[in-house]
N, C-alpha and C. Protein backbone atom coordinates (compact mmCIF):
# COMPACT_ATOMS: atom_id res chain seq x y z
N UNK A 1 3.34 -24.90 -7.96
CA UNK A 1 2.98 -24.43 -6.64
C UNK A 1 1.84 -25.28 -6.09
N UNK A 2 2.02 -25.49 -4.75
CA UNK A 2 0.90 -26.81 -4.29
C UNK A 2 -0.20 -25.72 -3.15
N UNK A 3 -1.14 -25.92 -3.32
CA UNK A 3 -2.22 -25.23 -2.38
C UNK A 3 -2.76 -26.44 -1.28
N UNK A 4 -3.36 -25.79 -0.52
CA UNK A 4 -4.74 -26.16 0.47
C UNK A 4 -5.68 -26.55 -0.32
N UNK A 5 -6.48 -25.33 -0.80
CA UNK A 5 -7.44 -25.84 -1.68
C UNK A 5 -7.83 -25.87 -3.15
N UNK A 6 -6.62 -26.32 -3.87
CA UNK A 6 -6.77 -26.97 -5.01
C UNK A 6 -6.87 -26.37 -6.09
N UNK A 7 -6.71 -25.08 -6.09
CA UNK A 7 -6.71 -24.38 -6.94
C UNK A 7 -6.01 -23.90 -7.88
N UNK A 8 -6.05 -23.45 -8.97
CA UNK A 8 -4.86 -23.85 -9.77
C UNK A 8 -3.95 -22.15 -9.94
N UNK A 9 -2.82 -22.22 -9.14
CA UNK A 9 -2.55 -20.73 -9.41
C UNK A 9 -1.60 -20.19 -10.60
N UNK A 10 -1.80 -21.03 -11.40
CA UNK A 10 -1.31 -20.39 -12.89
C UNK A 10 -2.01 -19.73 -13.40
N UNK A 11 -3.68 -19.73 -13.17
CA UNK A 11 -4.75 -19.10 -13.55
C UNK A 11 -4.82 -17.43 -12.73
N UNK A 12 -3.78 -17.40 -12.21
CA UNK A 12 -3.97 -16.23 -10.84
C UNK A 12 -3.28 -15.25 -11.49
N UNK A 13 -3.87 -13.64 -11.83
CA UNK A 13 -3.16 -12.57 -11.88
C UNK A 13 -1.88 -12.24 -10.89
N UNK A 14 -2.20 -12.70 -10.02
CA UNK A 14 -0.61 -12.71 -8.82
C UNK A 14 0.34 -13.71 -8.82
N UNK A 15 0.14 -14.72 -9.69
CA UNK A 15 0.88 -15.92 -9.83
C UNK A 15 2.26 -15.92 -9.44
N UNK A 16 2.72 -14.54 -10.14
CA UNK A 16 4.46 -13.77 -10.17
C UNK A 16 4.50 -13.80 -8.90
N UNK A 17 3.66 -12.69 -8.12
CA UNK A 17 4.08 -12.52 -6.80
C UNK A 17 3.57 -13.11 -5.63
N UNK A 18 2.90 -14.42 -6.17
CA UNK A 18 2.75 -14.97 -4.72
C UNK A 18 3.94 -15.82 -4.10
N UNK A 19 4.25 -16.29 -2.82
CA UNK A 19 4.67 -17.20 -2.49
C UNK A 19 4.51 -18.43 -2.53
N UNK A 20 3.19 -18.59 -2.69
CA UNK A 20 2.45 -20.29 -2.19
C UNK A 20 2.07 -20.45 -0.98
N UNK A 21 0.74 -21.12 -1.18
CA UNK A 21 -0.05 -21.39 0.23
C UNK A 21 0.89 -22.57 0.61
N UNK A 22 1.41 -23.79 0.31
CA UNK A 22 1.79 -24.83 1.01
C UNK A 22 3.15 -24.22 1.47
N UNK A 23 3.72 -23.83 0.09
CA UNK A 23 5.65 -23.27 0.72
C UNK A 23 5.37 -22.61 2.05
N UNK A 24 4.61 -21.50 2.22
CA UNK A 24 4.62 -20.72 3.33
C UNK A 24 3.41 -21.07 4.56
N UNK A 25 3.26 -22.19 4.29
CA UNK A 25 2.45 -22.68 5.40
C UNK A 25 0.83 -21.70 5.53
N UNK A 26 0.53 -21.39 4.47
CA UNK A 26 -0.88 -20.73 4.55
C UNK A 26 -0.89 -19.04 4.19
N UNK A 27 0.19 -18.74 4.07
CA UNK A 27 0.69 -17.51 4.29
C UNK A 27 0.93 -16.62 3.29
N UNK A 28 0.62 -17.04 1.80
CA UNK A 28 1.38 -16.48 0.78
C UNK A 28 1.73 -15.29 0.58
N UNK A 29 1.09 -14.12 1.02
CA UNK A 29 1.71 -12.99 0.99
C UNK A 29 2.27 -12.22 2.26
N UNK A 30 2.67 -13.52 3.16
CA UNK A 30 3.13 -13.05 4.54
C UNK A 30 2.03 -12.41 6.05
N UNK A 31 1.39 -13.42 5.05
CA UNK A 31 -0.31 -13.03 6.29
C UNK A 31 -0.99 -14.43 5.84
N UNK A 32 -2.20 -14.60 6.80
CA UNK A 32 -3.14 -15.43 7.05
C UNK A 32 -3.67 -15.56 5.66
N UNK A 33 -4.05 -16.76 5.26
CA UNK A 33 -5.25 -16.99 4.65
C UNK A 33 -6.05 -17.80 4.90
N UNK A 34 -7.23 -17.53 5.05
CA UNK A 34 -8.74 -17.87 5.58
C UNK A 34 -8.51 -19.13 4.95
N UNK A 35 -8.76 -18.63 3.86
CA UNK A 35 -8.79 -20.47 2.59
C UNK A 35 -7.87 -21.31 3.43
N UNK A 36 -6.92 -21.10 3.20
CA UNK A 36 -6.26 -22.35 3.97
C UNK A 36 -6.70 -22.50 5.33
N UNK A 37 -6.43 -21.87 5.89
CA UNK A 37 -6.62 -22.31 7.52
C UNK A 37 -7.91 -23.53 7.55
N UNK A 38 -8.81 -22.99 6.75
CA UNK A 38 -10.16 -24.17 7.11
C UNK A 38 -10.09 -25.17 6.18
N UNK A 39 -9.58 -25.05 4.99
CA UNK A 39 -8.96 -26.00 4.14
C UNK A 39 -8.63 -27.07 5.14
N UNK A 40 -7.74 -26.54 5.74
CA UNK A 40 -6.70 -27.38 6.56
C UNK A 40 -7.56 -28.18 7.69
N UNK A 41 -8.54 -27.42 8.24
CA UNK A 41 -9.54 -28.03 9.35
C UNK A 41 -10.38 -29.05 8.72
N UNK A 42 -10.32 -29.42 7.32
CA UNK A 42 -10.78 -30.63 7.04
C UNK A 42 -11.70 -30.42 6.09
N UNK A 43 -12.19 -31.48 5.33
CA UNK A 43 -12.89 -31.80 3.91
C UNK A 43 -13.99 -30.43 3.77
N UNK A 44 -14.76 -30.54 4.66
CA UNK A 44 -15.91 -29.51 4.42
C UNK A 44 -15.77 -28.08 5.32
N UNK A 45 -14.87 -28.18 6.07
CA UNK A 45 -15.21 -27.06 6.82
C UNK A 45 -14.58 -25.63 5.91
N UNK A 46 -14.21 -25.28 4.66
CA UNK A 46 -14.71 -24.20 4.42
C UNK A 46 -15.53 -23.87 3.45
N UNK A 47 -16.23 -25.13 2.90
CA UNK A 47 -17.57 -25.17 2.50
C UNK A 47 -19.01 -24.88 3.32
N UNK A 48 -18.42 -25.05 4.62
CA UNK A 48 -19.21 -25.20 5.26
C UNK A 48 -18.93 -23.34 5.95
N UNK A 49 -17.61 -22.86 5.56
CA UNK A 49 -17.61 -21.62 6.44
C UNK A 49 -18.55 -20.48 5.40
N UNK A 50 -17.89 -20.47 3.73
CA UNK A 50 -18.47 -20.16 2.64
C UNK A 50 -20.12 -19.84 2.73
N UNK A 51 -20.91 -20.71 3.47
CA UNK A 51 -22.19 -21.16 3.73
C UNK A 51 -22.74 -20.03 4.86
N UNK A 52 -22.04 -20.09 5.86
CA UNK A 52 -22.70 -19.43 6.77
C UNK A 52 -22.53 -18.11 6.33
N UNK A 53 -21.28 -17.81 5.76
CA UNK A 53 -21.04 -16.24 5.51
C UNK A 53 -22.12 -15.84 4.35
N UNK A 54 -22.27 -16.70 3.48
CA UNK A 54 -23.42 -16.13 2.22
C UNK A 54 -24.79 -15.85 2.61
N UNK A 55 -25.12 -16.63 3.81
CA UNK A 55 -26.34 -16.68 4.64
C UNK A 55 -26.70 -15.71 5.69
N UNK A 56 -25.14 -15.15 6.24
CA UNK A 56 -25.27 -13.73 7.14
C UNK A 56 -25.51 -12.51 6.24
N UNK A 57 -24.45 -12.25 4.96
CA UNK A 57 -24.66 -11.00 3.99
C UNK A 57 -26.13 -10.95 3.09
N UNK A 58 -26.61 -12.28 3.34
CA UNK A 58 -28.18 -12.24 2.69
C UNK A 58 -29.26 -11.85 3.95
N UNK A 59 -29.20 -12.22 4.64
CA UNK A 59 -29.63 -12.26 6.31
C UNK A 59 -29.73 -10.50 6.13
N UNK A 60 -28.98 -9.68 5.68
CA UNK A 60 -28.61 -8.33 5.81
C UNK A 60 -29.87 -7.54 5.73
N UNK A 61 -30.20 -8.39 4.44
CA UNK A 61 -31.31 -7.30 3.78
C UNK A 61 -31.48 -5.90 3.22
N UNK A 62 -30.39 -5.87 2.86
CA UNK A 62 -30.17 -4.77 2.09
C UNK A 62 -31.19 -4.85 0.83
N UNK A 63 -32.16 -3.35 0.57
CA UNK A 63 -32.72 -3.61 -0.84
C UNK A 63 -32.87 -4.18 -1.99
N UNK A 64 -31.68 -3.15 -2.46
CA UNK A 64 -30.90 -2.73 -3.69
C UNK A 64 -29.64 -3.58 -4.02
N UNK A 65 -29.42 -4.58 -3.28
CA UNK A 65 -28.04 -5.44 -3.56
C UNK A 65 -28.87 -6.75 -4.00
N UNK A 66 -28.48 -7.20 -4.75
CA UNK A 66 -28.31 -8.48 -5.58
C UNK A 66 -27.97 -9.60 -4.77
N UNK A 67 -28.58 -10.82 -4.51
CA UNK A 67 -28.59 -12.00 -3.56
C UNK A 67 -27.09 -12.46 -3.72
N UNK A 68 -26.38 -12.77 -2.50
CA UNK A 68 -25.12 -13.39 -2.39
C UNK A 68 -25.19 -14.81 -3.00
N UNK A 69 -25.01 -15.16 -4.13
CA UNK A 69 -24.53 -16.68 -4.23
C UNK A 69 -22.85 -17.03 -4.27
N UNK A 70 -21.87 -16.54 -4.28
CA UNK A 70 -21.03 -17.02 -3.80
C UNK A 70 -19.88 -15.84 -3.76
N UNK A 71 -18.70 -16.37 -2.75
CA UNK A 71 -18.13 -15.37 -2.44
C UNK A 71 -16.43 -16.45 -3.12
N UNK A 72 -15.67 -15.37 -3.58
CA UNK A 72 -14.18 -15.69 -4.10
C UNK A 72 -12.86 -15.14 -3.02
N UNK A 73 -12.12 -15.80 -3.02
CA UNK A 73 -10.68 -15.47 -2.21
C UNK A 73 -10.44 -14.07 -3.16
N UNK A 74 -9.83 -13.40 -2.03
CA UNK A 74 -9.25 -11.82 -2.19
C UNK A 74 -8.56 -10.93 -1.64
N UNK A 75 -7.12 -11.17 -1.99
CA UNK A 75 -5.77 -10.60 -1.76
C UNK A 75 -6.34 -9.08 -1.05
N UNK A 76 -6.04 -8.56 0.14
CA UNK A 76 -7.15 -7.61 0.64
C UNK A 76 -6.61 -5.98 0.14
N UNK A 77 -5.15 -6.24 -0.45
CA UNK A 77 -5.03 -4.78 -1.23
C UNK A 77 -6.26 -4.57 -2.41
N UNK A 78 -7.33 -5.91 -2.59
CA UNK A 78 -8.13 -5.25 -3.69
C UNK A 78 -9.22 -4.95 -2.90
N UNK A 79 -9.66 -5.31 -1.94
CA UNK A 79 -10.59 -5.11 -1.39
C UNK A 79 -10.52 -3.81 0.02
N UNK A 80 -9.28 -3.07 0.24
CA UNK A 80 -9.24 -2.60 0.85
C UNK A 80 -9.12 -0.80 0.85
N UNK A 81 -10.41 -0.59 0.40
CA UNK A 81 -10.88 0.83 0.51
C UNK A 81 -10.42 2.15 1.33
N UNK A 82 -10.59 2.85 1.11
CA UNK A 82 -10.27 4.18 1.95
C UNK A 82 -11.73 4.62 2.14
N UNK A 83 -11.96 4.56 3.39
CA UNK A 83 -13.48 5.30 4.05
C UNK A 83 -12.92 6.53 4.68
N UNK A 84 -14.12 6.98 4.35
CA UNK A 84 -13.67 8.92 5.25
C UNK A 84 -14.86 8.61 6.63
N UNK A 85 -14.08 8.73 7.46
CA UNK A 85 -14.96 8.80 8.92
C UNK A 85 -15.50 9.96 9.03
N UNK A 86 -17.07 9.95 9.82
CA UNK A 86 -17.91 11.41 9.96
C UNK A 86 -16.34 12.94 10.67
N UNK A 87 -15.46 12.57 11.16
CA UNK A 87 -14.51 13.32 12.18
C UNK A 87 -13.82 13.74 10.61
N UNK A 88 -13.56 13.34 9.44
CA UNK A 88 -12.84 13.62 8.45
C UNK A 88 -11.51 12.77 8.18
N UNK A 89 -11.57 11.67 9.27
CA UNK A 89 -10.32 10.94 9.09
C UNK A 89 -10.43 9.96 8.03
N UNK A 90 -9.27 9.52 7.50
CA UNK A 90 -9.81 8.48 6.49
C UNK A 90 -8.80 7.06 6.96
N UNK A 91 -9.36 6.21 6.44
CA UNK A 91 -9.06 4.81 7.15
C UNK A 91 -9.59 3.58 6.47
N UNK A 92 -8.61 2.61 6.30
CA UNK A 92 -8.68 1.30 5.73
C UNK A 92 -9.01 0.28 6.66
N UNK A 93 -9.73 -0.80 6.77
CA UNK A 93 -10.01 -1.56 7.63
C UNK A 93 -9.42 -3.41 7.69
N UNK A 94 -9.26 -3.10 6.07
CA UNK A 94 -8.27 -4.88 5.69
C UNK A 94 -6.96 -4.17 6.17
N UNK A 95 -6.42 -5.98 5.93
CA UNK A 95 -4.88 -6.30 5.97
C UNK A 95 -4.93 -6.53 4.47
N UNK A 96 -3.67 -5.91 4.01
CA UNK A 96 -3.29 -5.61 2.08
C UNK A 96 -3.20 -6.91 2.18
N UNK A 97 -2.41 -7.47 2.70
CA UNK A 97 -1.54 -8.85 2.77
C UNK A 97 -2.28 -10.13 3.33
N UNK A 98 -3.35 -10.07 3.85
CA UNK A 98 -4.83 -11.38 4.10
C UNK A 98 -5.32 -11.77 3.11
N UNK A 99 -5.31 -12.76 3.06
CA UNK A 99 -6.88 -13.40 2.08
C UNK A 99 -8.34 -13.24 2.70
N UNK A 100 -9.14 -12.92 2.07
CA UNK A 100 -10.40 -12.42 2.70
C UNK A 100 -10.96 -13.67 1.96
N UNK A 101 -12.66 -13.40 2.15
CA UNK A 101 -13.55 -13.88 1.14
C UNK A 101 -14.73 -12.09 0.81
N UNK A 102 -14.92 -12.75 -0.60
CA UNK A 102 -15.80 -11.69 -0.78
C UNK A 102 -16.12 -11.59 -2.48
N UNK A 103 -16.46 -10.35 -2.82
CA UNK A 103 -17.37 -10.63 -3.94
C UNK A 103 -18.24 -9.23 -4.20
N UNK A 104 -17.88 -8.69 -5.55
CA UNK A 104 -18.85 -7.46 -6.45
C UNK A 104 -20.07 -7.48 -6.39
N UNK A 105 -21.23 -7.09 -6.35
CA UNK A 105 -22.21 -6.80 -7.07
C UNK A 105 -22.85 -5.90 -7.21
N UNK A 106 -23.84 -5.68 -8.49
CA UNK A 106 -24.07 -4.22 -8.79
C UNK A 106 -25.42 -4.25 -7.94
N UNK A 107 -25.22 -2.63 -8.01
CA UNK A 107 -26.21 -1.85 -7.08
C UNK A 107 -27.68 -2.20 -7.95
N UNK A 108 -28.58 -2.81 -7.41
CA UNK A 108 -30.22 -2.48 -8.27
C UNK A 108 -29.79 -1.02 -8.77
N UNK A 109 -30.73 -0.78 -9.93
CA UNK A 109 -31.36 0.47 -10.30
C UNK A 109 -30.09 1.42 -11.02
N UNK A 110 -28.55 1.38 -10.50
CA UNK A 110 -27.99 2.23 -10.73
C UNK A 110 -26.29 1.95 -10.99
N UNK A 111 -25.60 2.66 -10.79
CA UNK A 111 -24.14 2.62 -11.85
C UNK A 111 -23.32 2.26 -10.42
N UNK A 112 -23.48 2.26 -9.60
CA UNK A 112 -22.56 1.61 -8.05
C UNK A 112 -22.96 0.44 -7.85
N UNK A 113 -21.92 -0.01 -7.30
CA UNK A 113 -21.27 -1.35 -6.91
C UNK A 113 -21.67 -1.81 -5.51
N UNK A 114 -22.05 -2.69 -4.94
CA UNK A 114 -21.70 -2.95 -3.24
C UNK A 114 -20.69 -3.96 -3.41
N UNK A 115 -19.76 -4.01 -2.76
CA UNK A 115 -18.10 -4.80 -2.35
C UNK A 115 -18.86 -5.57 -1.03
N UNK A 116 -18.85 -6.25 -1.17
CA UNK A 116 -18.63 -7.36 0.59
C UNK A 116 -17.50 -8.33 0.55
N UNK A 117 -16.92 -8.75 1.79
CA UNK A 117 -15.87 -8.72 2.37
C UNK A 117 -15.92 -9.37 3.72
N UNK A 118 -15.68 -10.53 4.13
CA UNK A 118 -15.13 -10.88 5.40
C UNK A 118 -14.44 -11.81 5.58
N UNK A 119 -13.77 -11.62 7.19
CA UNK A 119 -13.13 -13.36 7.49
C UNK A 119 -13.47 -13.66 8.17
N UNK A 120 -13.10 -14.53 9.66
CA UNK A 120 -13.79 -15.03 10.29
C UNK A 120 -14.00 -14.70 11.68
N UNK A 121 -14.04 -12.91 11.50
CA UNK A 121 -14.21 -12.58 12.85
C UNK A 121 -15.89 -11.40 12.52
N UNK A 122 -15.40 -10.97 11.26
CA UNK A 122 -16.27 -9.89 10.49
C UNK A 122 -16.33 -9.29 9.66
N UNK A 123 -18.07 -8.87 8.83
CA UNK A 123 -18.28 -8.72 7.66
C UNK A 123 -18.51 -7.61 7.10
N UNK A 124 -18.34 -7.13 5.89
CA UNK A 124 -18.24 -5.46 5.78
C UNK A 124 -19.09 -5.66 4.00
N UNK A 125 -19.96 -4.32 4.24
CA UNK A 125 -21.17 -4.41 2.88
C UNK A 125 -20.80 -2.98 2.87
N UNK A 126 -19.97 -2.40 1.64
CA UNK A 126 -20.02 -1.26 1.12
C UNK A 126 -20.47 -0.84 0.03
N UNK A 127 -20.25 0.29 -0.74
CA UNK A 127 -20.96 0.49 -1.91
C UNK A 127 -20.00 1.60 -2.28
N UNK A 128 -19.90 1.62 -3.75
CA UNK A 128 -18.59 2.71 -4.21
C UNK A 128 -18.79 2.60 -5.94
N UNK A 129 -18.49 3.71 -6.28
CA UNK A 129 -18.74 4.13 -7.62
C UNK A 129 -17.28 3.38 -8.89
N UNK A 130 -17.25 3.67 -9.79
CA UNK A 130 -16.21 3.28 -10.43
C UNK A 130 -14.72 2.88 -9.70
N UNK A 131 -14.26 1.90 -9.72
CA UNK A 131 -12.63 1.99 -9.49
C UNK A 131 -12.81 2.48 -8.29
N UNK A 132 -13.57 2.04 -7.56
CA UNK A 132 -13.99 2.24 -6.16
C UNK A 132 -14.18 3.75 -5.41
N UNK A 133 -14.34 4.64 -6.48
CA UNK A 133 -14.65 5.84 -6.01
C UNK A 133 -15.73 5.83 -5.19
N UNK A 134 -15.60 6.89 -4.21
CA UNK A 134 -16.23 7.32 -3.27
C UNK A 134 -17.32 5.86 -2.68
N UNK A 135 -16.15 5.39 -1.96
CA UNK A 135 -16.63 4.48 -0.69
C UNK A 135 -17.58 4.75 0.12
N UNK A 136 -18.58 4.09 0.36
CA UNK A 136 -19.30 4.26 2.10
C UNK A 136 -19.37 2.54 2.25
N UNK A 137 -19.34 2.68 3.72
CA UNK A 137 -19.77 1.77 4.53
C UNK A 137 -21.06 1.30 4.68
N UNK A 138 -21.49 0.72 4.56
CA UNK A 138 -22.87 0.09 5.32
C UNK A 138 -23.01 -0.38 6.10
N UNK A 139 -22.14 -1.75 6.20
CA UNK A 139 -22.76 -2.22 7.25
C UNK A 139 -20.90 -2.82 7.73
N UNK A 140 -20.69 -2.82 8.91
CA UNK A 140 -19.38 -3.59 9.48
C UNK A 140 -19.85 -3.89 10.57
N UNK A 141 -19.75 -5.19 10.54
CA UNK A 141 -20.10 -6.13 12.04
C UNK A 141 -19.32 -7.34 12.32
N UNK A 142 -19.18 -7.41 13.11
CA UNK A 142 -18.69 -8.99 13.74
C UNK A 142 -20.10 -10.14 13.63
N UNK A 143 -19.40 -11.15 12.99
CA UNK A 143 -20.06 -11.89 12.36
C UNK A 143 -20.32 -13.69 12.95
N UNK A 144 -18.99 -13.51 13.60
CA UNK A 144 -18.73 -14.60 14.45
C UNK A 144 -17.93 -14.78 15.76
């Protein structure tokens, strides 16, 4: 399988079920992926996108979260939570089927997680207990 950016997807838990970024023109699971698209815009530009986004979720200032040094591609069924809205509704905010960027880290002080998450419209800093129990939001903004 041939990629955008070079990566080797034999190493990939989804290996079975992806399509391929080049076969499907960026698309492997029938949606966008970020990686490619800027891949594609040339040598540095998603080194250069990588950059700004690690620099906005640090920019945040959140306490208790652990400094962003880098963020990994992420099929958005893993990253895509169930939040309960103050009204009682509950609601997902990814596409299952996008590549995001984003990245774990543990909470200072305690046994939760913060999840961050964006592409290139906007960025999302949550926090959730085991196996992503009990989600909240922090912060969701448009980023660019």
């Amino acid at each position: 399988m041939k990629t955008f950016c070079g990566v080797d997807c034999t190493e990939c838990e989804l290996y079975g079920t992806c399509n391929g970024c080049s076969e499907t023109d960026g698309q492997p699971f029938g949606e966008k992926c970020m990686v490619a698209e800027y891949c594609r815009k040339g040598n540095t530009a998603f080194c250069e996108l990588k950059a700004k986004l690690i620099e906005a979720f640090n920019g945040i200032d959140i306490q208790d979260m652990e400094k962003v040094t880098d963020l990994h591609p992420l099929k958005g069924s893993f990253i895509n939570l169930e939040y309960s809205l103050p009204g009682g509704k509950n609601v997902k905010f990814w596409n299952d089927n996008k590549i995001y960027l984003g990245n774990q880290l543990h909470k200072k002080g305690g046994d939760r997680c913060y999840g961050i998450a964006a592409d290139d419209r906007y960025l999302m800093v949550s926090e959730y207990g085991a196996y992503g129990a009990d989600a909240e939001i922090v912060v969701l903004k448009r980023w660019n």
